[in-house]
N, C-alpha and C. Protein backbone atom coordinates (compact mmCIF):
# COMPACT_ATOMS: atom_id res chain seq x y z
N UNK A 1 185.45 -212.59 142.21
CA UNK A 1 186.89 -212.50 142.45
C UNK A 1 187.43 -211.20 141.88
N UNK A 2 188.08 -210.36 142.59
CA UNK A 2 188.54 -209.00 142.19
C UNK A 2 189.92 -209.19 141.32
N UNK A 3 190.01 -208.72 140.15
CA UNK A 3 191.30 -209.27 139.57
C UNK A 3 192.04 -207.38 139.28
N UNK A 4 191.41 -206.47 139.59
CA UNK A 4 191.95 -205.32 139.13
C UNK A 4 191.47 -204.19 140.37
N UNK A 5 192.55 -203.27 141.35
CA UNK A 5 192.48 -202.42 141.46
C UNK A 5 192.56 -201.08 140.98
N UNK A 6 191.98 -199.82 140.72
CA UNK A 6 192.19 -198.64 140.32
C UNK A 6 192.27 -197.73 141.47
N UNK A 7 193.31 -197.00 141.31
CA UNK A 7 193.07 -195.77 142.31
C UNK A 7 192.98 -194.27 141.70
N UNK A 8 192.66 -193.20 142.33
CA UNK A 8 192.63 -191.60 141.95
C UNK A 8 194.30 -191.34 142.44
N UNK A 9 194.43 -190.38 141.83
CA UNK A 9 195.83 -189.42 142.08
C UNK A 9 195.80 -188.50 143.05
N UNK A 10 195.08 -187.68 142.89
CA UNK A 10 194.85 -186.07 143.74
C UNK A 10 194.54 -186.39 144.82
N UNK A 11 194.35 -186.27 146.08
CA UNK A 11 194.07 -186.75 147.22
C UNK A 11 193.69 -188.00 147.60
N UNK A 12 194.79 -188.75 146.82
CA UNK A 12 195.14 -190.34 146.97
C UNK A 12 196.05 -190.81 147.25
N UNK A 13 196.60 -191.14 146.13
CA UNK A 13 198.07 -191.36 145.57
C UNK A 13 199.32 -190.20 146.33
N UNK A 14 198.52 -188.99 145.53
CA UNK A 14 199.16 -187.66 146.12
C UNK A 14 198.25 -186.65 146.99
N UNK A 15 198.17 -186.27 147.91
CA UNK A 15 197.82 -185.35 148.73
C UNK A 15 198.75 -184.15 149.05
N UNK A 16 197.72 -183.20 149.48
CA UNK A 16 197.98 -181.56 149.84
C UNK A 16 198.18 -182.01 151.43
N UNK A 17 199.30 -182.56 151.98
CA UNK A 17 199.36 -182.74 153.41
C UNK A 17 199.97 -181.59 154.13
N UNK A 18 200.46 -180.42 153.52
CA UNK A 18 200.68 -179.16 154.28
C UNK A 18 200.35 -178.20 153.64
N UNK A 19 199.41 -177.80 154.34
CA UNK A 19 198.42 -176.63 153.69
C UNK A 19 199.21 -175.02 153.89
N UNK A 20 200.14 -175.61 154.75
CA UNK A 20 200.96 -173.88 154.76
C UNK A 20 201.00 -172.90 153.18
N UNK A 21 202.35 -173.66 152.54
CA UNK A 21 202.61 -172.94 151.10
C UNK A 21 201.40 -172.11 150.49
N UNK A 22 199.82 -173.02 150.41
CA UNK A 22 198.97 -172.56 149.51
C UNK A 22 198.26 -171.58 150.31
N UNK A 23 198.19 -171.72 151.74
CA UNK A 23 197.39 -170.46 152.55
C UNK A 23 198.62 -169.38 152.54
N UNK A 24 200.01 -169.18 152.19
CA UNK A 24 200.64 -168.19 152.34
C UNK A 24 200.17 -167.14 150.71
N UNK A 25 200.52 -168.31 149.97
CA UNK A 25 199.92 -168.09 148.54
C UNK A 25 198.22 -166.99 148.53
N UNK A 26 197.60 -167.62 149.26
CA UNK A 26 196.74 -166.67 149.29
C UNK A 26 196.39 -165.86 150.01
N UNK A 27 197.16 -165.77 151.38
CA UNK A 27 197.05 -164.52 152.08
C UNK A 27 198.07 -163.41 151.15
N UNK A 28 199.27 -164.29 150.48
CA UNK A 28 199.40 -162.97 149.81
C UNK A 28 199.03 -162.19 148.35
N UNK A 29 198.09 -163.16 147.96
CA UNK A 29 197.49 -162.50 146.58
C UNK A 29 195.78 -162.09 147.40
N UNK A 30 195.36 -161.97 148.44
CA UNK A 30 194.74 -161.49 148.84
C UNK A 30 193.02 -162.13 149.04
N UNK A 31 193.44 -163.67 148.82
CA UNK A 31 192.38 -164.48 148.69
C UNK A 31 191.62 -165.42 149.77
N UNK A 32 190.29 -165.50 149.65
CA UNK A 32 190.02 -166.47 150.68
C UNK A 32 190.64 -167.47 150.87
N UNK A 33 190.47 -168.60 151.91
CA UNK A 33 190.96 -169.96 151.89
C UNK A 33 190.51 -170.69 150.98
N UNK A 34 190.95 -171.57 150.18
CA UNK A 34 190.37 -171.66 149.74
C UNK A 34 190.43 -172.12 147.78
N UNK A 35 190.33 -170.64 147.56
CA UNK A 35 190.20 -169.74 146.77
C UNK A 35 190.93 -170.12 145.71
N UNK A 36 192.12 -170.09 145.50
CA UNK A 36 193.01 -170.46 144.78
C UNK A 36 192.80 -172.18 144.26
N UNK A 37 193.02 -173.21 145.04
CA UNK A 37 192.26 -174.24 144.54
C UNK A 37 190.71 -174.28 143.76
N UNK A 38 190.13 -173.49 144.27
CA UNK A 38 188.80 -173.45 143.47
C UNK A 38 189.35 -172.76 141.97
N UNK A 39 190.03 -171.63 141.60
CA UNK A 39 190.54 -171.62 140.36
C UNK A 39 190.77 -172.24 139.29
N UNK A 40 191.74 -173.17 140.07
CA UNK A 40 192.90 -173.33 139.23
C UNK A 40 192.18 -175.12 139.03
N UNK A 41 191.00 -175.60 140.14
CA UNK A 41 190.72 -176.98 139.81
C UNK A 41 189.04 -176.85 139.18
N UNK A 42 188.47 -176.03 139.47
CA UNK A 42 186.99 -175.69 139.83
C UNK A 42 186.37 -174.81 138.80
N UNK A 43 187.29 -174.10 138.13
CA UNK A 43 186.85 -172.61 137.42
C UNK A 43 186.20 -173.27 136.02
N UNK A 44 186.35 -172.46 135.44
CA UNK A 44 185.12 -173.29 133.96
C UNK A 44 186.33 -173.22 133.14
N UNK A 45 187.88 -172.88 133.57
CA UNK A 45 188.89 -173.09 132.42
C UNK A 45 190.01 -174.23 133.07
N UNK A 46 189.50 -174.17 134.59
CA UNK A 46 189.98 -175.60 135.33
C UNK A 46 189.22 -176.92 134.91
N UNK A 47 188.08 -176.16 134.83
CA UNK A 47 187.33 -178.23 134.38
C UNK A 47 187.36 -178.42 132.37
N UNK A 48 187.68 -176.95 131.96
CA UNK A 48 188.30 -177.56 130.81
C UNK A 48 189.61 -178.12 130.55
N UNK A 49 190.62 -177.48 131.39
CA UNK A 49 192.11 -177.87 131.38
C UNK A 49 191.98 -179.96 131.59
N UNK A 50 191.21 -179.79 132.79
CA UNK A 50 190.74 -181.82 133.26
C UNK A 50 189.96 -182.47 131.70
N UNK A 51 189.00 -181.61 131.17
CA UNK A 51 188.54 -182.40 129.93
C UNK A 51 189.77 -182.05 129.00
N UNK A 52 190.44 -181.65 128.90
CA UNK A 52 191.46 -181.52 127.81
C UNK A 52 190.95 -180.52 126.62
N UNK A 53 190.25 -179.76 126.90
CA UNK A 53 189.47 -178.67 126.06
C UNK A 53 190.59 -177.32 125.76
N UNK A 54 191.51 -177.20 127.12
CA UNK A 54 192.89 -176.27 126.78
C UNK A 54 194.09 -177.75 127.63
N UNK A 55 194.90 -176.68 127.43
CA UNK A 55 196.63 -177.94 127.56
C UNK A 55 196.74 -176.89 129.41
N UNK A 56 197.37 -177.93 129.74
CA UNK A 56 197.86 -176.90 131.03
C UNK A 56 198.81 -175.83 131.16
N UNK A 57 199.25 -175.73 129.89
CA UNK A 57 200.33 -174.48 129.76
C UNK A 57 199.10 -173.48 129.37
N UNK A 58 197.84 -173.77 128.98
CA UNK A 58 197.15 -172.35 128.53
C UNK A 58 195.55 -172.57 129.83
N UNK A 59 196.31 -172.98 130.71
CA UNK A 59 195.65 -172.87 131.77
C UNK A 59 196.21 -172.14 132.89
N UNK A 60 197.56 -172.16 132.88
CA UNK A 60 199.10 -171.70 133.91
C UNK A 60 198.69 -170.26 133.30
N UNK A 61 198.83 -170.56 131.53
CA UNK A 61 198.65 -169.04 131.83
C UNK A 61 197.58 -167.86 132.12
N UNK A 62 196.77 -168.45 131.96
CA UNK A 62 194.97 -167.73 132.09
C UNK A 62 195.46 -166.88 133.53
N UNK A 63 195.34 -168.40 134.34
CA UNK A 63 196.67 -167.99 135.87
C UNK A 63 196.90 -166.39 136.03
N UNK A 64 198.03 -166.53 134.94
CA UNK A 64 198.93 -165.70 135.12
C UNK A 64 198.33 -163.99 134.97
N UNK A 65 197.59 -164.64 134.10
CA UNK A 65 197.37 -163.46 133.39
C UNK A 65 196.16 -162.57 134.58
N UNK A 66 195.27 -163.21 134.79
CA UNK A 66 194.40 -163.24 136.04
C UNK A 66 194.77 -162.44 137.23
N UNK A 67 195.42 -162.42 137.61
CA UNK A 67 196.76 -162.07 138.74
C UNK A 67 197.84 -161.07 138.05
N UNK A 68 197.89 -161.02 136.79
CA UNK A 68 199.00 -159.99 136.42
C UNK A 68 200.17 -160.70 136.77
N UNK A 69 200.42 -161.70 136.74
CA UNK A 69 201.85 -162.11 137.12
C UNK A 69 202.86 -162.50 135.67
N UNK A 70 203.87 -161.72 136.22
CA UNK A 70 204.74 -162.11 134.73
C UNK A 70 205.28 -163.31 135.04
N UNK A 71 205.96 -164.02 134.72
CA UNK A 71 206.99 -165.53 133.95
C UNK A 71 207.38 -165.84 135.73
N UNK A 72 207.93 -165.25 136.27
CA UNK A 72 208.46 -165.02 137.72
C UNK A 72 207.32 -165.53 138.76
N UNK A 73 206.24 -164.53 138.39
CA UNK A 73 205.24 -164.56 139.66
C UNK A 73 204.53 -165.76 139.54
N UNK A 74 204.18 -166.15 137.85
CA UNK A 74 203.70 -167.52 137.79
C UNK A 74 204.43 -169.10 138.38
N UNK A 75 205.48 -168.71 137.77
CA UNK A 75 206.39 -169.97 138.96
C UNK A 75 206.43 -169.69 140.11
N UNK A 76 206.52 -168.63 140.80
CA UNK A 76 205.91 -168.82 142.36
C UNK A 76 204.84 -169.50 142.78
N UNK A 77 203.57 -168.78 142.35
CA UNK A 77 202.30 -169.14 142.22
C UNK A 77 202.22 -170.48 142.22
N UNK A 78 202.80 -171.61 140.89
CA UNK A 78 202.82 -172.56 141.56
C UNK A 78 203.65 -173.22 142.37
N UNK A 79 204.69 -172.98 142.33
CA UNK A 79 205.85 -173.39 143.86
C UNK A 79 204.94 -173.95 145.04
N UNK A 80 204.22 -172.21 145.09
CA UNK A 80 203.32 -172.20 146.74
C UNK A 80 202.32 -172.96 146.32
N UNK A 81 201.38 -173.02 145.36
CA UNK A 81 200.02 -173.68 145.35
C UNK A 81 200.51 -174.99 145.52
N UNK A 82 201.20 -175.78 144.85
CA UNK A 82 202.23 -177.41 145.03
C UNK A 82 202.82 -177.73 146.11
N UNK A 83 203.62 -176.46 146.93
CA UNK A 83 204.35 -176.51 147.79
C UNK A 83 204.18 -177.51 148.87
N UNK A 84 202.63 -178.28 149.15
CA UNK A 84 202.15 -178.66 150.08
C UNK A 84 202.17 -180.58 149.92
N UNK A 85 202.26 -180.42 148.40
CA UNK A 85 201.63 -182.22 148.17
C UNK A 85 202.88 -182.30 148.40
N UNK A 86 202.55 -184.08 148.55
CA UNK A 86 203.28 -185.51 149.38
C UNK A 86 202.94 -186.90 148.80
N UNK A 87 203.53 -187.34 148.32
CA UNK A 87 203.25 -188.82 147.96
C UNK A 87 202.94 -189.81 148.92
N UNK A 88 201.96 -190.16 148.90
CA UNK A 88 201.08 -191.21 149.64
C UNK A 88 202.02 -192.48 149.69
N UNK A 89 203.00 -192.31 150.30
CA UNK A 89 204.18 -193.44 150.47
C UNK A 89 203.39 -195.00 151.10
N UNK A 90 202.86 -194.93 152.32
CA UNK A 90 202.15 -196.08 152.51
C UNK A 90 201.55 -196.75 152.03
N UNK A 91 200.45 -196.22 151.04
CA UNK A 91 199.55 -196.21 149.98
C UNK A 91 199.88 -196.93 148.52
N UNK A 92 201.30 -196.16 148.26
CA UNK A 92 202.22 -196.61 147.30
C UNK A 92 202.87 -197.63 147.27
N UNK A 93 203.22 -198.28 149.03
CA UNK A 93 203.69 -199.58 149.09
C UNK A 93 202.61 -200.46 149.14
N UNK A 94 201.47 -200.23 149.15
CA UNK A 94 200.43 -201.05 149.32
C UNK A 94 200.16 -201.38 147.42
N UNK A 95 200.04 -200.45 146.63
CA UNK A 95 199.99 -200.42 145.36
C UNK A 95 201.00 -201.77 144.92
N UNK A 96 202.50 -201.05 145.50
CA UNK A 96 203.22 -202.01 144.84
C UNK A 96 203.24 -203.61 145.24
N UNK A 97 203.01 -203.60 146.49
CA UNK A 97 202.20 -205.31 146.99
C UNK A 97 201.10 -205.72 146.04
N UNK A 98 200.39 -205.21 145.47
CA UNK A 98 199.20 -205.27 144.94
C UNK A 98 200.04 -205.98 143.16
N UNK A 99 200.37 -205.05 142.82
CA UNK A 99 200.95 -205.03 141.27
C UNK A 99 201.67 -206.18 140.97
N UNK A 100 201.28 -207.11 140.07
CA UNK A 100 201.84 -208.44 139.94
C UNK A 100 200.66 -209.58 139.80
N UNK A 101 199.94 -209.19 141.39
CA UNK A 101 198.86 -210.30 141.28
C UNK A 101 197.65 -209.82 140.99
N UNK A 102 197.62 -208.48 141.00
CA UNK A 102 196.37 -207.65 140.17
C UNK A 102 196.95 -206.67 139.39
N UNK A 103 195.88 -206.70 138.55
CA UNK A 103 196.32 -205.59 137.75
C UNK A 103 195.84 -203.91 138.57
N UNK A 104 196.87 -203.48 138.65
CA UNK A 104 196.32 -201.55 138.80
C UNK A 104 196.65 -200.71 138.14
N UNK A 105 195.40 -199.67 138.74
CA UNK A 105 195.36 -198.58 137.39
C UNK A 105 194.88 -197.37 138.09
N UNK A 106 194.75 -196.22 137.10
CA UNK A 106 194.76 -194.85 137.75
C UNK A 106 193.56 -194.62 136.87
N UNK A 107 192.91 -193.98 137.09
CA UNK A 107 191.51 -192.96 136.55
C UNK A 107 192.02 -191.62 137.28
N UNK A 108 191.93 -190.76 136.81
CA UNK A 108 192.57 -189.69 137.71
C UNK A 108 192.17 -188.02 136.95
N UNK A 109 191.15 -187.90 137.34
CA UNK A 109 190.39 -186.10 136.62
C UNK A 109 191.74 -184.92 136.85
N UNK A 110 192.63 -185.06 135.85
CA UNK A 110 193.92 -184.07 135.78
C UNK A 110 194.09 -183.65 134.17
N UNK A 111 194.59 -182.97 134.29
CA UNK A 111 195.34 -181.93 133.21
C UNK A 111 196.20 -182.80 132.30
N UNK A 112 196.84 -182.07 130.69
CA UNK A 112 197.19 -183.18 130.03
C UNK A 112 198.69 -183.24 130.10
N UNK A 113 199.31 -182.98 131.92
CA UNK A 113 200.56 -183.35 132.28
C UNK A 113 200.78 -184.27 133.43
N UNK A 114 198.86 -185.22 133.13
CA UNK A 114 199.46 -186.05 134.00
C UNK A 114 200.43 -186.91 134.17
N UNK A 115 200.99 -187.51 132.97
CA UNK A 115 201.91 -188.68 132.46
C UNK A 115 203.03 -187.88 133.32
N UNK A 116 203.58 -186.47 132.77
CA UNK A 116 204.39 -185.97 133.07
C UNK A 116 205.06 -185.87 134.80
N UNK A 117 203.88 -185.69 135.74
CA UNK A 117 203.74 -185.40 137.23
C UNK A 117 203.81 -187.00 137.28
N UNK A 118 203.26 -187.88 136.95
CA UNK A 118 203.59 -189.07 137.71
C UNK A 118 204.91 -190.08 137.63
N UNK A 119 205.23 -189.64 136.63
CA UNK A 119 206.66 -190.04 135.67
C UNK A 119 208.01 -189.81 136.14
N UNK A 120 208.19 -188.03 136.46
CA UNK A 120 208.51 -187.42 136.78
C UNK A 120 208.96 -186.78 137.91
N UNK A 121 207.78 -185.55 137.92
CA UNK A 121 207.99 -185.39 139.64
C UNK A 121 207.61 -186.67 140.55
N UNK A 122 207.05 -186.96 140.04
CA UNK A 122 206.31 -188.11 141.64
C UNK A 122 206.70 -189.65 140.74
N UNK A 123 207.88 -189.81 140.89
CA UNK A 123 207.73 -191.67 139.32
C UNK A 123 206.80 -193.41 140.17
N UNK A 124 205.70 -192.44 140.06
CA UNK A 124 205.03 -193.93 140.30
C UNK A 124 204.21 -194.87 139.40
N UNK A 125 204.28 -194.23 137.75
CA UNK A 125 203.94 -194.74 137.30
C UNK A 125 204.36 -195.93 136.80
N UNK A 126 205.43 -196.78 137.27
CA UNK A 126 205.81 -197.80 137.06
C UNK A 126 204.71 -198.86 137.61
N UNK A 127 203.93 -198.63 138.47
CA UNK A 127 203.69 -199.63 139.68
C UNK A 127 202.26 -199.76 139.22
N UNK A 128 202.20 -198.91 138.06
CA UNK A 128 200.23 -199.27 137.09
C UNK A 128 200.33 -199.80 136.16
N UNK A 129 199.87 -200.64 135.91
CA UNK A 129 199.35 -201.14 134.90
C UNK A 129 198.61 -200.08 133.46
N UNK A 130 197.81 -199.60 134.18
CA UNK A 130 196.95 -198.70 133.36
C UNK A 130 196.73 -197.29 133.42
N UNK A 131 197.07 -195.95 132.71
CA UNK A 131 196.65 -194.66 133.37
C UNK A 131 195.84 -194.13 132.39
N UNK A 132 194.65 -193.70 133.21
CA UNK A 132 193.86 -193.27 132.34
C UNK A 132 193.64 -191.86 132.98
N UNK A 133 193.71 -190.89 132.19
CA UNK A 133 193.74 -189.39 132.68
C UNK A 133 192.67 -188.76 132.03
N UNK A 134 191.80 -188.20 132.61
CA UNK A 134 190.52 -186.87 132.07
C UNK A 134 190.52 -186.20 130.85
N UNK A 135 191.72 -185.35 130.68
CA UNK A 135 192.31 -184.61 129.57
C UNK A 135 192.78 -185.55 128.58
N UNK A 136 193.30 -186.73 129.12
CA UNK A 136 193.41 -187.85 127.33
C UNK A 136 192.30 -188.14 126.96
N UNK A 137 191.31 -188.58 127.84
CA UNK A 137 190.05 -189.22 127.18
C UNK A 137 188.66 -188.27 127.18
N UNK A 138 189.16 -187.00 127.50
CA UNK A 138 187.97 -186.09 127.14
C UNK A 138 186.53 -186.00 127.73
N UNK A 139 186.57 -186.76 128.84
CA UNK A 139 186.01 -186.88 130.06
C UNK A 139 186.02 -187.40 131.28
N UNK A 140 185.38 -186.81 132.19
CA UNK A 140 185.73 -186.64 133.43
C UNK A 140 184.95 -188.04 134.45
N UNK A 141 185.61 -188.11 135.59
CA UNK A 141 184.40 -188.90 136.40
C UNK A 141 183.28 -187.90 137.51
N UNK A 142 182.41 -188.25 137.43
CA UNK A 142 182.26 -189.33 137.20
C UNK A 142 181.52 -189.72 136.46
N UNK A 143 181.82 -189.54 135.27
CA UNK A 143 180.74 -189.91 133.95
C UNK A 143 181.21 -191.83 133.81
N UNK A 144 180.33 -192.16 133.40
CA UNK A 144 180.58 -193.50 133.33
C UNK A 144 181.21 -193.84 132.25
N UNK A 145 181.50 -192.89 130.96
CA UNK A 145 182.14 -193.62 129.85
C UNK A 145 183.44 -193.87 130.50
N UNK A 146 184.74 -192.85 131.72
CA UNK A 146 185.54 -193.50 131.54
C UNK A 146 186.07 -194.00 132.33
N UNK A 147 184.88 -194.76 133.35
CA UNK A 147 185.18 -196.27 134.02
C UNK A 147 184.80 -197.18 132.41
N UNK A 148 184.09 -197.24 131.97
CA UNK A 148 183.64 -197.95 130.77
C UNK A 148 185.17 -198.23 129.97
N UNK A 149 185.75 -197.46 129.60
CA UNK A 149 187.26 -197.26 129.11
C UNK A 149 187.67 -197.85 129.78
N UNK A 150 188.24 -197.36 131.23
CA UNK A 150 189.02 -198.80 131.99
C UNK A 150 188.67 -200.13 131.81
N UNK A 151 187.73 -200.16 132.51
CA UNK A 151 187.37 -201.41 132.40
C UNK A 151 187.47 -201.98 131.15
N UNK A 152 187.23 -201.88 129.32
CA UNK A 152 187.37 -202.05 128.55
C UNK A 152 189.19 -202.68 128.59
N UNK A 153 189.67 -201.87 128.70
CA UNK A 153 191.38 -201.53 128.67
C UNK A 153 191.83 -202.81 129.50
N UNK A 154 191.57 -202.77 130.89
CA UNK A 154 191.68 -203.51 131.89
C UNK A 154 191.15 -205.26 131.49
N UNK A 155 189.98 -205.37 130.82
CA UNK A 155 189.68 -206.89 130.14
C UNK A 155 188.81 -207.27 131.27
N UNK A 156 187.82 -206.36 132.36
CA UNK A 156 187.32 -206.99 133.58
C UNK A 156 186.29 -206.53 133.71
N UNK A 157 185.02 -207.26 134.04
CA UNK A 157 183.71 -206.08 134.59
C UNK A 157 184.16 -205.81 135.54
N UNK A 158 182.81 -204.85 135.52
CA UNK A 158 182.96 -203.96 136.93
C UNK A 158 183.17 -204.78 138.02
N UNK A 159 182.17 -205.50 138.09
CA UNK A 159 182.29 -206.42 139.71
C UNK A 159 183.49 -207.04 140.34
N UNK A 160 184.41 -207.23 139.11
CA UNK A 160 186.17 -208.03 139.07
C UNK A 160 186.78 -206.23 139.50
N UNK A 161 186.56 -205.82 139.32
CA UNK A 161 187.58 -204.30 140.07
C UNK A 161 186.80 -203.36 141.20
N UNK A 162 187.70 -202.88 142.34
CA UNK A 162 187.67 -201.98 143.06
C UNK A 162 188.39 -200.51 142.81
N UNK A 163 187.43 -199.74 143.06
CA UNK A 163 187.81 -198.32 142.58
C UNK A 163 187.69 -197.70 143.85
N UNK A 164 189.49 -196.76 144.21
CA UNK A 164 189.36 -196.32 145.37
C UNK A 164 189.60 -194.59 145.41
N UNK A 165 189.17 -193.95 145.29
CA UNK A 165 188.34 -192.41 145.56
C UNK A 165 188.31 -191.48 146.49
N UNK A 166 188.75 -190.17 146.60
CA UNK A 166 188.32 -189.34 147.75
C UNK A 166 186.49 -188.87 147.84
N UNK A 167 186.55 -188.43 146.28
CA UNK A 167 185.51 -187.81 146.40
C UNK A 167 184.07 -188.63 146.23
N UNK A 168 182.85 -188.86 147.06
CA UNK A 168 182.18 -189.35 147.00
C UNK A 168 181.25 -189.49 146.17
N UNK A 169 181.53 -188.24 145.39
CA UNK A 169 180.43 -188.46 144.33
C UNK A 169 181.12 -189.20 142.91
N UNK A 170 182.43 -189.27 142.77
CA UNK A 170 182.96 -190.76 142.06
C UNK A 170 183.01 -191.61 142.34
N UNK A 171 182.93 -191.95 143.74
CA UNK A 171 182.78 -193.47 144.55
C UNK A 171 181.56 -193.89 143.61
N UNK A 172 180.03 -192.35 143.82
CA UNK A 172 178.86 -193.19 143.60
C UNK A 172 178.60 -193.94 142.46
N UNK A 173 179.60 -192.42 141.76
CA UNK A 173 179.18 -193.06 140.00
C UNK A 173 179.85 -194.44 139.73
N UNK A 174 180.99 -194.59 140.34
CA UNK A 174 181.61 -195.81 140.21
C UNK A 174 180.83 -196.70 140.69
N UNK A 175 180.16 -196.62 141.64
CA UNK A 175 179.36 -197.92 142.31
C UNK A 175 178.03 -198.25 141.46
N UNK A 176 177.49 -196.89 140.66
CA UNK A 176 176.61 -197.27 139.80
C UNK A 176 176.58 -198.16 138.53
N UNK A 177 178.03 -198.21 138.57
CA UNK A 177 178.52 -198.82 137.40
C UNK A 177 178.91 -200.32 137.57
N UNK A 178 178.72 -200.98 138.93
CA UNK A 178 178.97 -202.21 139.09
C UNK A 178 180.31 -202.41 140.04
N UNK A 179 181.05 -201.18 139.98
CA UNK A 179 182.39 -201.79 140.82
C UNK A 179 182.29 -201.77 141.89
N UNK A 180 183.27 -202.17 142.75
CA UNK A 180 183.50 -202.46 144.01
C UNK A 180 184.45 -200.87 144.75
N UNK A 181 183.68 -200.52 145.49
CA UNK A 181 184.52 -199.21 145.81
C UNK A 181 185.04 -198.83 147.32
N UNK A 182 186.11 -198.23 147.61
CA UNK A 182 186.55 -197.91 148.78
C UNK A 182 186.49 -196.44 148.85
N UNK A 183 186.02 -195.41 149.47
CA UNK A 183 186.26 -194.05 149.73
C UNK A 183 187.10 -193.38 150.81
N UNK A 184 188.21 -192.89 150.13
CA UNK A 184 189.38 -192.97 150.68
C UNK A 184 189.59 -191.20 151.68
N UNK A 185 189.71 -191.93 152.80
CA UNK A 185 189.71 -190.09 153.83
C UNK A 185 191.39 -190.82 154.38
N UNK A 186 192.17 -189.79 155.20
CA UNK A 186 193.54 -189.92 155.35
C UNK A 186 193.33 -191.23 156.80
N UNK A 187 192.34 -191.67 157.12
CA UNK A 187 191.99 -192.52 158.03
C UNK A 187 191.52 -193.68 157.65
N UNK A 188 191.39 -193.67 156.38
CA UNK A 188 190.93 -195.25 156.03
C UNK A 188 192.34 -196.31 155.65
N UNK A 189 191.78 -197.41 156.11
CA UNK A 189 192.73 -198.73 155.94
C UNK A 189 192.44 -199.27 154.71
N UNK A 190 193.07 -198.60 153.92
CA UNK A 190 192.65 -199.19 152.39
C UNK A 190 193.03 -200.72 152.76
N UNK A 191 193.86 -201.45 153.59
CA UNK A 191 194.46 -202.76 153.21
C UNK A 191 193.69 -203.82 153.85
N UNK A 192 192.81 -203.01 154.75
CA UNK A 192 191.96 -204.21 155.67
C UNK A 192 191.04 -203.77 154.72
N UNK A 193 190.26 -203.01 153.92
CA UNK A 193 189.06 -202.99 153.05
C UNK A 193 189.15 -203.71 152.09
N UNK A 194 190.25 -203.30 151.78
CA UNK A 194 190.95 -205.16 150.23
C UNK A 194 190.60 -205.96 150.88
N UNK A 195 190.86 -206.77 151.79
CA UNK A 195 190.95 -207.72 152.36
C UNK A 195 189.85 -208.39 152.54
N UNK A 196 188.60 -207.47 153.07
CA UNK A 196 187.38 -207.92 152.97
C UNK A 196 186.63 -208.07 151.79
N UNK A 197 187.11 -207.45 150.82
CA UNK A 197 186.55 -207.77 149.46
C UNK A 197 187.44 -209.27 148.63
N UNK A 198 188.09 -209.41 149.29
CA UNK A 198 188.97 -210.54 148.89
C UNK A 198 190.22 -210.42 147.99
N UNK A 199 190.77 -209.49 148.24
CA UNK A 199 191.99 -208.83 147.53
C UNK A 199 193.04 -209.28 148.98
N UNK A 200 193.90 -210.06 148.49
CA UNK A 200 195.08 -210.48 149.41
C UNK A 200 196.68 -209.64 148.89
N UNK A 201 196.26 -208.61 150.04
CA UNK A 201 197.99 -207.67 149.01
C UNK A 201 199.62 -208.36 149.87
């Protein structure tokens, strides 16, 4: 019996659904497609910013500094790189059907403003139960300590929760770990996949 859903943030919850802003962004700093996401998520001071090894203000500025951009060019920079995400509104009403008779929760490989972005710019953190972010707990997925943490937190084995994911290689680690997983592309029916696992939203 599934008593706990978790979902990811970044191309979940929230998605890059117009790619304009960030391809203008880098046609005009002179970069592949690309390019700029690999930075700022990918670089060896991006996957420290996600372990919490620097804060995201001394990641903005590495940024900045990288590019030569003063105070100005850096708030552009991200304007356009952001310019594109969208809150997974459907997704979100499906969450909030969910919340009540299961518990949900976030695992989510971000920077240590995630509280802030979900609170905030995007306020969906009402509708979790649980957020567990990369940069608080000092590692990433898909290492298994922090499904181990959720699940701890949460009070459920693995087999009692579904973990739902873009990227496949956290699906796997998650699935290695006992849970129940959905891998989420902008075409999947997260609500008929509950359904078959026996999650009634």
């Amino acid at each position: 019996m599934i008593s706990a859903v978790i979902f990811d943030v970044g191309g979940v919850l929230l998605r890059t659904e117009d790619g304009a802003p960030r391809r203008a962004l880098e046609n005009r700093l002179g970069l592949a497609h690309g390019q700029a996401e690999q930075l700022v998520f990918n670089s060896d001071k991006g996957r420290a910013a996600q372990l919490g090894q620097i804060s995201a203000a001394e990641l903005w500025a590495w940024v900045g500094d990288h590019f030569g951009l003063d105070e100005a060019g850096l708030v552009r920079f991200q304007q356009e790189f952001f310019g594109g995400d969208r809150l997974n509104r459907p997704l979100l009403e499906l969450v909030h059907a969910l919340h009540g008779r299961y518990q949900t929760a976030i695992i989510s490989n971000f920077m240590d403003n995630l509280t802030e972005v979900i609170t905030d710019r995007f306020p969906i953190a009402p509708a979790f139960d649980l957020i567990v972010g990369s940069a608080y707990e000092g590692v990433m997925k898909p290492d298994a300590e922090i499904f181990n943490r959720t699940l701890a937190r949460l009070g459920v084995p693995p087999a009692q929760a579904v973990f739902v994911d873009d990227f496949l290689h956290n699906i796997e680690g998650a699935r290695a770990m006992g849970l129940q997983t959905i891998h989420y592309t902008p075409t999947t029916n997260v609500a008929a996949k509950l359904v078959k696992l026996g999650v009634t939203p």
